[in-house]
Every structure is written in C-alpha cells, then in structure tokens.
C-alpha atoms as a PDB file:
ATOM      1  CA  UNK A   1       0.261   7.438  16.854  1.00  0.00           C
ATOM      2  CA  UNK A   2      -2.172   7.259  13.691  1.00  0.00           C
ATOM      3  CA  UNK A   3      -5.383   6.134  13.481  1.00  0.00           C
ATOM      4  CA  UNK A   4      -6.586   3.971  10.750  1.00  0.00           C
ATOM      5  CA  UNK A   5     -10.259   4.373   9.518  1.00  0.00           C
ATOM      6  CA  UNK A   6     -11.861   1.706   7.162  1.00  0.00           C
ATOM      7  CA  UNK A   7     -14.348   3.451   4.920  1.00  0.00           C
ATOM      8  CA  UNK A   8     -16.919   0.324   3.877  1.00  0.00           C
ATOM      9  CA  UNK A   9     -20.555  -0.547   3.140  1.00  0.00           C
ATOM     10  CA  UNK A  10     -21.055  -3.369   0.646  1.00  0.00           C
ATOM     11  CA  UNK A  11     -23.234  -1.342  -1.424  1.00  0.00           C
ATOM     12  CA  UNK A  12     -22.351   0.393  -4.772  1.00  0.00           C
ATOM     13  CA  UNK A  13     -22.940   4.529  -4.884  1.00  0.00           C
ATOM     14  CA  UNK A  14     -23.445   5.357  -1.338  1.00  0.00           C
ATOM     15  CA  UNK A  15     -20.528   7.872  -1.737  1.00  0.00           C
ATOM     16  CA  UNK A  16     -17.218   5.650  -0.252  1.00  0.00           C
ATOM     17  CA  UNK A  17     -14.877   6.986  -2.595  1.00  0.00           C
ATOM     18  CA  UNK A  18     -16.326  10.524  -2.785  1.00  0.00           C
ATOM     19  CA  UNK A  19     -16.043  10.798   1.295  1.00  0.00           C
ATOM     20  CA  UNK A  20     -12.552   8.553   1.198  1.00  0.00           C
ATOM     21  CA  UNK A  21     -11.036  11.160  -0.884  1.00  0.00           C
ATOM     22  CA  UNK A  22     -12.505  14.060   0.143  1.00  0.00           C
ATOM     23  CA  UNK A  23     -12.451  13.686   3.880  1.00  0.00           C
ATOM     24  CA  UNK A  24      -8.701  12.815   3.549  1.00  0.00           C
ATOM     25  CA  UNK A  25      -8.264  16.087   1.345  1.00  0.00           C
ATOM     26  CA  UNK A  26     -10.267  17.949   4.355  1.00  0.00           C
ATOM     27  CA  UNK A  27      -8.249  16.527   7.163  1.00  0.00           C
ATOM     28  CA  UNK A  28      -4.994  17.344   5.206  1.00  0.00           C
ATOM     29  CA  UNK A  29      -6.381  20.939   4.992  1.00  0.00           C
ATOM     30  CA  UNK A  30      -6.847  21.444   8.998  1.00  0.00           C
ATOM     31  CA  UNK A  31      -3.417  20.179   8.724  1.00  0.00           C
ATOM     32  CA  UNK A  32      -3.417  16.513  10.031  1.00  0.00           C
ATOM     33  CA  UNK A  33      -0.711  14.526   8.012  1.00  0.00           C
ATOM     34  CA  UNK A  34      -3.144  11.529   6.337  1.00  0.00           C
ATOM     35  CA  UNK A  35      -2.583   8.605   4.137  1.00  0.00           C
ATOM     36  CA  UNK A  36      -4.724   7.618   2.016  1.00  0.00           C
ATOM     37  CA  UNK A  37      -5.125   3.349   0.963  1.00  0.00           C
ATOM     38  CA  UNK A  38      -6.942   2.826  -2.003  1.00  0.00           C
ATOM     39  CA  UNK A  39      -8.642  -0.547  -1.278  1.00  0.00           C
ATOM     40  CA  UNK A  40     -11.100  -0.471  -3.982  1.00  0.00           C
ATOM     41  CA  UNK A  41      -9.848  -2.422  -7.883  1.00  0.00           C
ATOM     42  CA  UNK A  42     -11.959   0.336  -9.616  1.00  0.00           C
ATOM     43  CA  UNK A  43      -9.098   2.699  -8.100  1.00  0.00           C
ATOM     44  CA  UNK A  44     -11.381   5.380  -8.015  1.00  0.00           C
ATOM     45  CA  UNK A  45      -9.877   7.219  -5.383  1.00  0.00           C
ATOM     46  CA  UNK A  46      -6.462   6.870  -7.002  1.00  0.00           C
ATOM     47  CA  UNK A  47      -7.866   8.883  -9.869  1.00  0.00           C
ATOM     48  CA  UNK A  48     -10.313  10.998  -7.958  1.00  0.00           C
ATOM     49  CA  UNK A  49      -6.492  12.969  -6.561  1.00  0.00           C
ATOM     50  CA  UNK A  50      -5.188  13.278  -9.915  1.00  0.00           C
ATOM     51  CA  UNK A  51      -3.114  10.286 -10.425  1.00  0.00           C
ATOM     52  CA  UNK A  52      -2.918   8.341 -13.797  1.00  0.00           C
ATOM     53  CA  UNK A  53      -3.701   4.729 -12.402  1.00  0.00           C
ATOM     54  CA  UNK A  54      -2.614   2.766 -15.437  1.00  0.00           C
ATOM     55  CA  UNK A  55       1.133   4.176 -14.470  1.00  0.00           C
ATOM     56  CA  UNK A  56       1.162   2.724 -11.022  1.00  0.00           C
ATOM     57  CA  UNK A  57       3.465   0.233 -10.451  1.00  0.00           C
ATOM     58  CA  UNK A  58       3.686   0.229  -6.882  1.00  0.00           C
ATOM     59  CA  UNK A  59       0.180  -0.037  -5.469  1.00  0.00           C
ATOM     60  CA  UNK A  60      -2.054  -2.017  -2.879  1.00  0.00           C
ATOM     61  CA  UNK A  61      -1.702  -5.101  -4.861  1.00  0.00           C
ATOM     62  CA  UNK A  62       1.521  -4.898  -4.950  1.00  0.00           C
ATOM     63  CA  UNK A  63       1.653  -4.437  -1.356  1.00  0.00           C
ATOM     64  CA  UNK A  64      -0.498  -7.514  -0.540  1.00  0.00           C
ATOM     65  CA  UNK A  65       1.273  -9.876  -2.460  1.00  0.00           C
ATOM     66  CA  UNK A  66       4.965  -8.665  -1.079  1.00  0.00           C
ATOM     67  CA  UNK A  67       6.737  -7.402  -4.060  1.00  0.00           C
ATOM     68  CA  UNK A  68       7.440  -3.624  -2.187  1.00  0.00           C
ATOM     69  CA  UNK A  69       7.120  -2.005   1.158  1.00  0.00           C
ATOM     70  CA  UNK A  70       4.572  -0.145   2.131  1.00  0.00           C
ATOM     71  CA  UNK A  71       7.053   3.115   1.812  1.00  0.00           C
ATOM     72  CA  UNK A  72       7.757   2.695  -1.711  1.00  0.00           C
ATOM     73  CA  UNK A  73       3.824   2.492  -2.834  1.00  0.00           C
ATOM     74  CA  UNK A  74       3.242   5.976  -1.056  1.00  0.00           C
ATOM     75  CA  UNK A  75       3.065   8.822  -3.127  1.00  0.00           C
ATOM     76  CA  UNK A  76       2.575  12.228  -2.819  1.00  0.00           C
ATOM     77  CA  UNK A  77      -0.821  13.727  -4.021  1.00  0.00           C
ATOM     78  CA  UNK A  78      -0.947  17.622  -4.893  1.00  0.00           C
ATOM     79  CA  UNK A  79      -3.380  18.013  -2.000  1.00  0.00           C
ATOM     80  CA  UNK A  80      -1.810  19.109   1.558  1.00  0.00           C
ATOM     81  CA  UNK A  81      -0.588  16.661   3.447  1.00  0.00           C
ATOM     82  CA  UNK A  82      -2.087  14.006   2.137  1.00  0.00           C
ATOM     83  CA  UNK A  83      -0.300  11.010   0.799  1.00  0.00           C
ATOM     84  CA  UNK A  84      -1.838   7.709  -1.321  1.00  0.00           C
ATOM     85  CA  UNK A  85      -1.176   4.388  -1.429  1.00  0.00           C
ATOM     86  CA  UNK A  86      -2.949   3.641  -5.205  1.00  0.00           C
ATOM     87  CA  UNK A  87      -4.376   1.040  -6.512  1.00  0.00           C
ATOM     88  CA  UNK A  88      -4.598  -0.607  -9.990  1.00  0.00           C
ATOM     89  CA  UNK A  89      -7.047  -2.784 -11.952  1.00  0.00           C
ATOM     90  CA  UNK A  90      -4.626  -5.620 -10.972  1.00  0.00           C
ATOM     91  CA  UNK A  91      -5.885  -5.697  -7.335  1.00  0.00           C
ATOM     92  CA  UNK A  92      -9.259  -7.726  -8.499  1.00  0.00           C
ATOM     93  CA  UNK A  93      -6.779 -10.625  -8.622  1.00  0.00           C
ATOM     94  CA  UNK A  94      -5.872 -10.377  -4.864  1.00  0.00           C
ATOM     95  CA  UNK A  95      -8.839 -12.252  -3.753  1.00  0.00           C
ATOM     96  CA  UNK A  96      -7.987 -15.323  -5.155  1.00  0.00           C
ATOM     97  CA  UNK A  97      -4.454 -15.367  -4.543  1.00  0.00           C
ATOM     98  CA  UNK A  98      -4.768 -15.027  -0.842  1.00  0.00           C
ATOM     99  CA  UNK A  99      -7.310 -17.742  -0.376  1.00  0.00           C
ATOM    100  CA  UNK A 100      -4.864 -20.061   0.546  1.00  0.00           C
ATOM    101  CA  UNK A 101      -2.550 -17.784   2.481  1.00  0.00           C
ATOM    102  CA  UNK A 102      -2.008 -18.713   6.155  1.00  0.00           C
ATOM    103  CA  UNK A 103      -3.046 -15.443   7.945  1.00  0.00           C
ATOM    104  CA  UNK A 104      -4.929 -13.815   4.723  1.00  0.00           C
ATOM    105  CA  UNK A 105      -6.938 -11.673   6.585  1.00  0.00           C
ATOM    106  CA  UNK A 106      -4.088 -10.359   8.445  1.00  0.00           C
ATOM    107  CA  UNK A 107      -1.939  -8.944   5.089  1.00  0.00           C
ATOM    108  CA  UNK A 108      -2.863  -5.544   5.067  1.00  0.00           C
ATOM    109  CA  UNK A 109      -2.505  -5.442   9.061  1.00  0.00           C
ATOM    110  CA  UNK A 110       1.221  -6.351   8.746  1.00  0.00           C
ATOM    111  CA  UNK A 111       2.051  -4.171   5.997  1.00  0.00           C
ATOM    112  CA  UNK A 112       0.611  -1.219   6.975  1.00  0.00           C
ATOM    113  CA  UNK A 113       1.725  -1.733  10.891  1.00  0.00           C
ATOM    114  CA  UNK A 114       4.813   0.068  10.680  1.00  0.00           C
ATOM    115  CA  UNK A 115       3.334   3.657   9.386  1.00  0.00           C
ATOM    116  CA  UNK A 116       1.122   4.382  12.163  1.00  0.00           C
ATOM    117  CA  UNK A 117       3.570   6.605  13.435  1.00  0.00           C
ATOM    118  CA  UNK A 118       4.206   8.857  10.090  1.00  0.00           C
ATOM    119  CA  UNK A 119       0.601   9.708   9.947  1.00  0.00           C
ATOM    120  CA  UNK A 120      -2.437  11.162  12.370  1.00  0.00           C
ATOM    121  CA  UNK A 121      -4.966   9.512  10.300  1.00  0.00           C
ATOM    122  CA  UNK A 122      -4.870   6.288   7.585  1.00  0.00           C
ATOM    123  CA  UNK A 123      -8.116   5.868   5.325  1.00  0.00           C
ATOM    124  CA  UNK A 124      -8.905   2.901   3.673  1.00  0.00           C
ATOM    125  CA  UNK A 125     -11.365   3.290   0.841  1.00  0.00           C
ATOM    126  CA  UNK A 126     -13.024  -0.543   0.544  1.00  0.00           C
ATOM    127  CA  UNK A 127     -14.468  -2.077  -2.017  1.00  0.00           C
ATOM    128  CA  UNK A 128     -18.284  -2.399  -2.765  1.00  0.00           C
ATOM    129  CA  UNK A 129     -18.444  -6.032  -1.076  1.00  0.00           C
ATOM    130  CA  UNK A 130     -17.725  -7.738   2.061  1.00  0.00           C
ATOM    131  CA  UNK A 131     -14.788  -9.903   0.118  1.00  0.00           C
ATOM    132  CA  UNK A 132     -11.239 -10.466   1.250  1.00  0.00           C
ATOM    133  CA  UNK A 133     -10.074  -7.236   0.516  1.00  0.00           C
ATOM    134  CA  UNK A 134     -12.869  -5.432   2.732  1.00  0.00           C
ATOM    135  CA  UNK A 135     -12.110  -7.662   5.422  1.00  0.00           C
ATOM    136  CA  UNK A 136      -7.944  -6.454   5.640  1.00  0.00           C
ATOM    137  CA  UNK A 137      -9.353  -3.761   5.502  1.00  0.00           C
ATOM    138  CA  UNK A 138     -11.443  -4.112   8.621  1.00  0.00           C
ATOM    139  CA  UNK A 139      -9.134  -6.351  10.330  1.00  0.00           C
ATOM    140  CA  UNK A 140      -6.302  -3.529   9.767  1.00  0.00           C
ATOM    141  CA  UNK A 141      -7.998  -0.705  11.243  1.00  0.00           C
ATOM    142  CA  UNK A 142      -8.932   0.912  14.569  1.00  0.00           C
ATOM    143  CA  UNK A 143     -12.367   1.929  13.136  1.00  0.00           C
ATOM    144  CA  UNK A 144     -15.108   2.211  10.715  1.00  0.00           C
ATOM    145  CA  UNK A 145     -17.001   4.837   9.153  1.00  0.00           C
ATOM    146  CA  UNK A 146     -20.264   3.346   7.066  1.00  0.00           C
ATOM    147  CA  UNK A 147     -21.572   5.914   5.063  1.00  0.00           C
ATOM    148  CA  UNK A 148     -25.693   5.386   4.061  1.00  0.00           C
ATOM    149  CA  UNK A 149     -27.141   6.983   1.097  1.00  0.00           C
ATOM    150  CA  UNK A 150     -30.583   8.748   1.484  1.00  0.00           C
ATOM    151  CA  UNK A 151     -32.450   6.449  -0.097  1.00  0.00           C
ATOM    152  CA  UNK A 152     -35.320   4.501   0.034  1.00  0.00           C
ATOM    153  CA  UNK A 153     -33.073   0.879   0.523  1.00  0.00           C
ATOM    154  CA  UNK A 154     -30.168   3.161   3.099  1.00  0.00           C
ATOM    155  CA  UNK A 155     -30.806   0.256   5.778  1.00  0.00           C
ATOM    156  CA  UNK A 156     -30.971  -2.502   3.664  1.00  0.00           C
ATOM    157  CA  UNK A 157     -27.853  -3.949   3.825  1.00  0.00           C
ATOM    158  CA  UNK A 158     -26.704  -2.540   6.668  1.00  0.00           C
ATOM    159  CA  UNK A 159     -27.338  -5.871   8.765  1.00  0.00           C
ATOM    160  CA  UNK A 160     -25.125  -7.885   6.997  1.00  0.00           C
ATOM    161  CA  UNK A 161     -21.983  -5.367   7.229  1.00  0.00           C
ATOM    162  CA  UNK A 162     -22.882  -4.760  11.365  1.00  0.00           C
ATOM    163  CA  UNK A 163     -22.852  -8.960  11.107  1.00  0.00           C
ATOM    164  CA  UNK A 164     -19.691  -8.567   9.483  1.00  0.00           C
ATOM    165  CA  UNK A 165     -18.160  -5.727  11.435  1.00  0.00           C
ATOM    166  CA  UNK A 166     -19.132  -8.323  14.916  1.00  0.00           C
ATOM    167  CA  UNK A 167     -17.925 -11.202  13.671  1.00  0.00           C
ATOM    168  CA  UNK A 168     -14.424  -8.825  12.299  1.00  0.00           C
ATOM    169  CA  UNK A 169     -14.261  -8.032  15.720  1.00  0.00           C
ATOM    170  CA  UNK A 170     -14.987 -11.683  17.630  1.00  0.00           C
ATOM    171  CA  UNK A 171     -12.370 -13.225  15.274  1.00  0.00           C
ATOM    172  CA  UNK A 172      -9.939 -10.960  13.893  1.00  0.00           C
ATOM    173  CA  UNK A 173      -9.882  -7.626  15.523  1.00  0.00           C
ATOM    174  CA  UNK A 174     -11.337  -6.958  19.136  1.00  0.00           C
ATOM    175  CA  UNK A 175     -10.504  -3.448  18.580  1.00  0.00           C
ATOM    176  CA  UNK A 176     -12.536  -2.715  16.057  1.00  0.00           C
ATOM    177  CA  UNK A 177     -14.972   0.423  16.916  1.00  0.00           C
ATOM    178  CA  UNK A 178     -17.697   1.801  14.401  1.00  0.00           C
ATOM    179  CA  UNK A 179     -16.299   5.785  14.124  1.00  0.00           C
ATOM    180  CA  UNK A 180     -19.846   5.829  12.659  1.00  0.00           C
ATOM    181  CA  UNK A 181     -22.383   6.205   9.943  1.00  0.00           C
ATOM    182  CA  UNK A 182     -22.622   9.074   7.950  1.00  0.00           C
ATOM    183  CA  UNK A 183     -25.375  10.158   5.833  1.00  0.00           C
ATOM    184  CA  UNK A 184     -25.106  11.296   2.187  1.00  0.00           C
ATOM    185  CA  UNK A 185     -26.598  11.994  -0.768  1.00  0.00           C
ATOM    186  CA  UNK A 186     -28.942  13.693   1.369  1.00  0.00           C
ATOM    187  CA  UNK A 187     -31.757  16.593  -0.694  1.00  0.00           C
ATOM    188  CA  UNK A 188     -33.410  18.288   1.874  1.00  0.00           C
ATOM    189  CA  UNK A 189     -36.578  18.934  -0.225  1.00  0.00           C
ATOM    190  CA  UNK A 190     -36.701  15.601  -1.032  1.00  0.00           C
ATOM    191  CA  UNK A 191     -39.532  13.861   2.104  1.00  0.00           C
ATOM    192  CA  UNK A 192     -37.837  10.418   1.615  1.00  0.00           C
ATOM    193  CA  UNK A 193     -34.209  11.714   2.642  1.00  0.00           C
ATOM    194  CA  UNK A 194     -35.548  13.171   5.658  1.00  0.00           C
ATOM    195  CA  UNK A 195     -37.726   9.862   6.508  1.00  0.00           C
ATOM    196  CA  UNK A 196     -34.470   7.950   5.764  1.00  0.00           C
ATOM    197  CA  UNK A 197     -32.537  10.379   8.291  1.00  0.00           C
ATOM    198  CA  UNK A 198     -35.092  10.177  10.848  1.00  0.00           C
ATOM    199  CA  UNK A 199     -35.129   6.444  10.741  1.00  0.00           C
ATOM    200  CA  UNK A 200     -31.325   6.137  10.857  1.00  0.00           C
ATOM    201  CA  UNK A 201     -31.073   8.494  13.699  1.00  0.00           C
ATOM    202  CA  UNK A 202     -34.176   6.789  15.742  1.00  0.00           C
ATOM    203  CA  UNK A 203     -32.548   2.875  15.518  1.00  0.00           C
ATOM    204  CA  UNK A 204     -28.529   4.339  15.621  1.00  0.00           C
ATOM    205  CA  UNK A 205     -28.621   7.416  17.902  1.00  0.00           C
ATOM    206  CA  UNK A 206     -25.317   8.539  19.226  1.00  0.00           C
ATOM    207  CA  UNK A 207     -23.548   5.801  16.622  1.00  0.00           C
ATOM    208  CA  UNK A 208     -24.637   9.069  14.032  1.00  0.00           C
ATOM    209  CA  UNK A 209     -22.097  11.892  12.878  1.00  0.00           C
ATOM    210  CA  UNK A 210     -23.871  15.298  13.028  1.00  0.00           C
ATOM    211  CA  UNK A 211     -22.902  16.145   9.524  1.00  0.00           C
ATOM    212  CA  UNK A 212     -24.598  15.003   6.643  1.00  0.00           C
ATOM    213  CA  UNK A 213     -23.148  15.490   3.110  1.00  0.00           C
ATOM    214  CA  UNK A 214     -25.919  16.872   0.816  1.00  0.00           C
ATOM    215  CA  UNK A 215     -26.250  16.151  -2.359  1.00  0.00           C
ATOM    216  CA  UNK A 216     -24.271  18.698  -4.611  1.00  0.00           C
ATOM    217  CA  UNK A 217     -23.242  19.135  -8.039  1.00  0.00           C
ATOM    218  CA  UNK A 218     -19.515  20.288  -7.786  1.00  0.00           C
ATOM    219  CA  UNK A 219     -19.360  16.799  -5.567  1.00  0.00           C
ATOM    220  CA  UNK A 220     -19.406  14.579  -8.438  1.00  0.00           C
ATOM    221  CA  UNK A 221     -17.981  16.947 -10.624  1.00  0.00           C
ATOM    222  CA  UNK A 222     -14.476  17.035  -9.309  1.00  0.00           C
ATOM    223  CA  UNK A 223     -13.213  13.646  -9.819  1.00  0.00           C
ATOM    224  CA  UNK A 224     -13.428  14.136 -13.355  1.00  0.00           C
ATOM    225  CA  UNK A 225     -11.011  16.764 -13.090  1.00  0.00           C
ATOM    226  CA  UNK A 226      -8.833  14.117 -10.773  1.00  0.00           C
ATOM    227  CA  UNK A 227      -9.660  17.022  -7.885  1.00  0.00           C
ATOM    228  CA  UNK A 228     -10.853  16.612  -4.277  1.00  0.00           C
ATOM    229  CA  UNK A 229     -13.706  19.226  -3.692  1.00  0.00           C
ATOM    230  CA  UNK A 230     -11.116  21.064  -1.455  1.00  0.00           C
ATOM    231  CA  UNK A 231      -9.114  22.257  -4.188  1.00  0.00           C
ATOM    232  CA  UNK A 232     -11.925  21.890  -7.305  1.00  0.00           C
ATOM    233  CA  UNK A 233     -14.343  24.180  -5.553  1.00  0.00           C
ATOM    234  CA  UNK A 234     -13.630  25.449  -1.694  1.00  0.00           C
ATOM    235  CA  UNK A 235     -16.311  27.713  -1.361  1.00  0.00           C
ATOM    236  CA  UNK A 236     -19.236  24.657  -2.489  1.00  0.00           C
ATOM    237  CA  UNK A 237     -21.179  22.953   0.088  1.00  0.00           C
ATOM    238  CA  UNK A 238     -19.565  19.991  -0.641  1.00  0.00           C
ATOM    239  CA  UNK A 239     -16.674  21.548   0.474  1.00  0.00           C
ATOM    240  CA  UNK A 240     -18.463  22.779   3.660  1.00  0.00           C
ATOM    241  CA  UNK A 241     -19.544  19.433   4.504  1.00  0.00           C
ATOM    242  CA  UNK A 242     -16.609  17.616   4.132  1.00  0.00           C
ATOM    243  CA  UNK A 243     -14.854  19.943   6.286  1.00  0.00           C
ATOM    244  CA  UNK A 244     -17.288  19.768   9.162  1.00  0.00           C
ATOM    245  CA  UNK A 245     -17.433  16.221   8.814  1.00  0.00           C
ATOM    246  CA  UNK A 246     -13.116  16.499   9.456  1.00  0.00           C
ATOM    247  CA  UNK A 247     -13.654  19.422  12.309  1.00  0.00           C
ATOM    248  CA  UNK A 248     -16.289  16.516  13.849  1.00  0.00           C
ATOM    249  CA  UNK A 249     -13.958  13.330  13.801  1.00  0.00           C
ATOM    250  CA  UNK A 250     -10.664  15.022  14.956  1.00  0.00           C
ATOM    251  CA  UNK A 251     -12.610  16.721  17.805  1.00  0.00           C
ATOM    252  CA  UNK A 252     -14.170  13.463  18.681  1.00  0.00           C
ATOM    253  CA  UNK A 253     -10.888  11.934  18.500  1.00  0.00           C
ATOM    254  CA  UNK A 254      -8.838  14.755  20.738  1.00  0.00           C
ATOM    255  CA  UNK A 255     -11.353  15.121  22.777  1.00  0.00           C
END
C-alpha cells in the first residue's frame, strides 16, 4: 500500500518543484516504484522530467474534471521507476469549475484512490497558494512535506499553511500527518541561513528532516535540460542531498 505525500507551502521559490521532482527521481533510484502528480498550472514538474507539456492531453485537469482515468494520464518518465501524472496550463481553470461541485475538495481523493496499490510512494507537487487545488491535494494525501527556504521571511507564512493543514485535518482529512519541513536553499557561509535553521529547529524540533538541501548550481540547472539532478549530474551535492533526504523518509517510513 502507497503512500501519498503532498508537497505544499503557499509561497513562491522555496524549492516545491525542485524537491517534488527530484525526491521522486531519488526514491525511484533506491528503487521504490513512485508516481509523480503534477498539481501545480505552471507544470513545472511536468517539464522539469523531460516532458513537452503543451502535448499533454491527458493530465491533472483532465483528471479533475472526469474526462479520463487516472491510468490513462500516467506516463512513463525516462527516470527509474518513476511515473507522472502531468499537468497543463489548462489546470488554472480547475478552480473555478469546481466551486460549485458537491464534494470539491474530495476530487483528487477519489481519483487517485484506486492507485495506492501500484505505487510505494505518490507525490503531489502543489501549487504556490492555499487554493482549491492545494487543498485536494491535502485532503488526498496521507502526509505533508513543507519545505522552508533559508531566508530571512522562511517562517512567515508558515502559520497560515499549519492553520490550513489543522483545519484540512478537522474537516476533510483526520489523517493528515506533517512528514515534515525541510530546509533548502540553505549556504552555509551565509549567517542568516544558519539563524533561519536554528530558529526552525528551536520552535519545530523533531517535526525537522535531518537533511537540508544546500544551495547548488547543477540544482537549478537541470530542469532546463528537462533532467532530475539524478540523471543531469549524480555525483553533485544536489544529488547527495536529495538522496539522503529519500534514504531519511523511507527509513522513517519502514521503520
């Protein structure tokens, strides 16, 4: 049985897509079978594995709105193991056309119910807001990982989504656990990332992962080339961190 990880902060740049796809690549690597969701209308993770998003057809909107099953959006990526579910510029529309859904919150949920069992672990890359699609998002999965950029406003925001991530779970989805935050962007030489770790750490504790992705050049290089960092550049520390970051969820999962 899978489990299904929402990626989400509200914020813009604090490195969603860039750990969606490359912690999906890194899991697929250590040889867990993964699906990727891209959740996000700027389908960045769609073209961050190499896959030309104005010829999808079959995507997440298409998904929501019940014109295919969840089978026929998947497609293969050229990464091991991992599959995506893409998305297209079309999904902005989504959020309008479920507002008067019965259930609306509950779309991606249903859809996605039935491939739990095909997969070890389902990401869902969000979008940078706490809109309707974030909240399918959150309602359809087991957990949450929040990822905080080392910067000088990391914890600002990070009220409202823990507001939203309660309420997600009063209402919608008791289940709901935080997997946890993860710290990026980080420069070690830099004294404000370290203040902004040391903070984090001192008001979340144990809620922390261990690894924190550093800030590294090959990183936001390999999208470009539609590349994870896995296969762009194995040997960065990108790479490195990403694949600690996969060694430290599956063992906390297994364990």
């Amino acid at each position: 049985m899978g489990k299904i990880i929402a990626i989400a902060n509200q914020k813009g740049g604090v490195g969603k897509t860039t750990t969606s796809v490359n912690l999906a690549a890194s899991l697929g690597v250590l040889e867990k079978k993964v699906l990727l969701i891209d959740a996000d209308p700027q389908a960045n993770a769609t073209s961050g594995l190499g896959i030309d998003v104005e010829a999808v057809t079959n995507g997440t909107y298409q998904l929501l709105e019940h014109s295919t099953t969840a089978k026929n959006a998947i497609l293969q990526t050229s990464s091991p193991n991992l599959d995506i579910i893409p998305a297209h510029i079309d999904l902005v529309a989504i959020e309008i056309e479920l507002v008067d859904k019965e259930n609306r919150e509950y779309m991606l949920k249903e859809v996605i119910r039935g491939l739990k069992d095909s997969y070890d672990y389902i990401l869902i890359d969000c979008a940078p807001s706490l809109g309707l699609l974030t909240l399918n998002a959150l309602t359809a999965a087991d957990s949450v990982i929040i990822p905080i950029q080392c910067e000088y406003f990391a914890l600002e925001g990070l009220g409202k989504l823990l507001n939203t991530i309660k309420s997600v779970q009063k209402i919608h989805n008791p289940e709901l656990d935080i997997e946890g935050l993860l710290l990026t962007m980080y420069d070690s030489r830099l004294r404000l990332s370290n203040q902004v770790v040391e903070e984090v750490k001192k008001h979340f504790d144990a809620m922390v992962f261990k690894t924190i992705i550093q800030r590294n050049v090959r990183l936001s290089e390999a999208p470009s080339y539609g590349e994870s960092i896995i296969s762009y550049d194995a040997s960065s520390k990108g790479a490195n961190n990403y694949l600690s970051l996969a060694e430290e969820l599956i063992a906390k999962n297994e364990a």
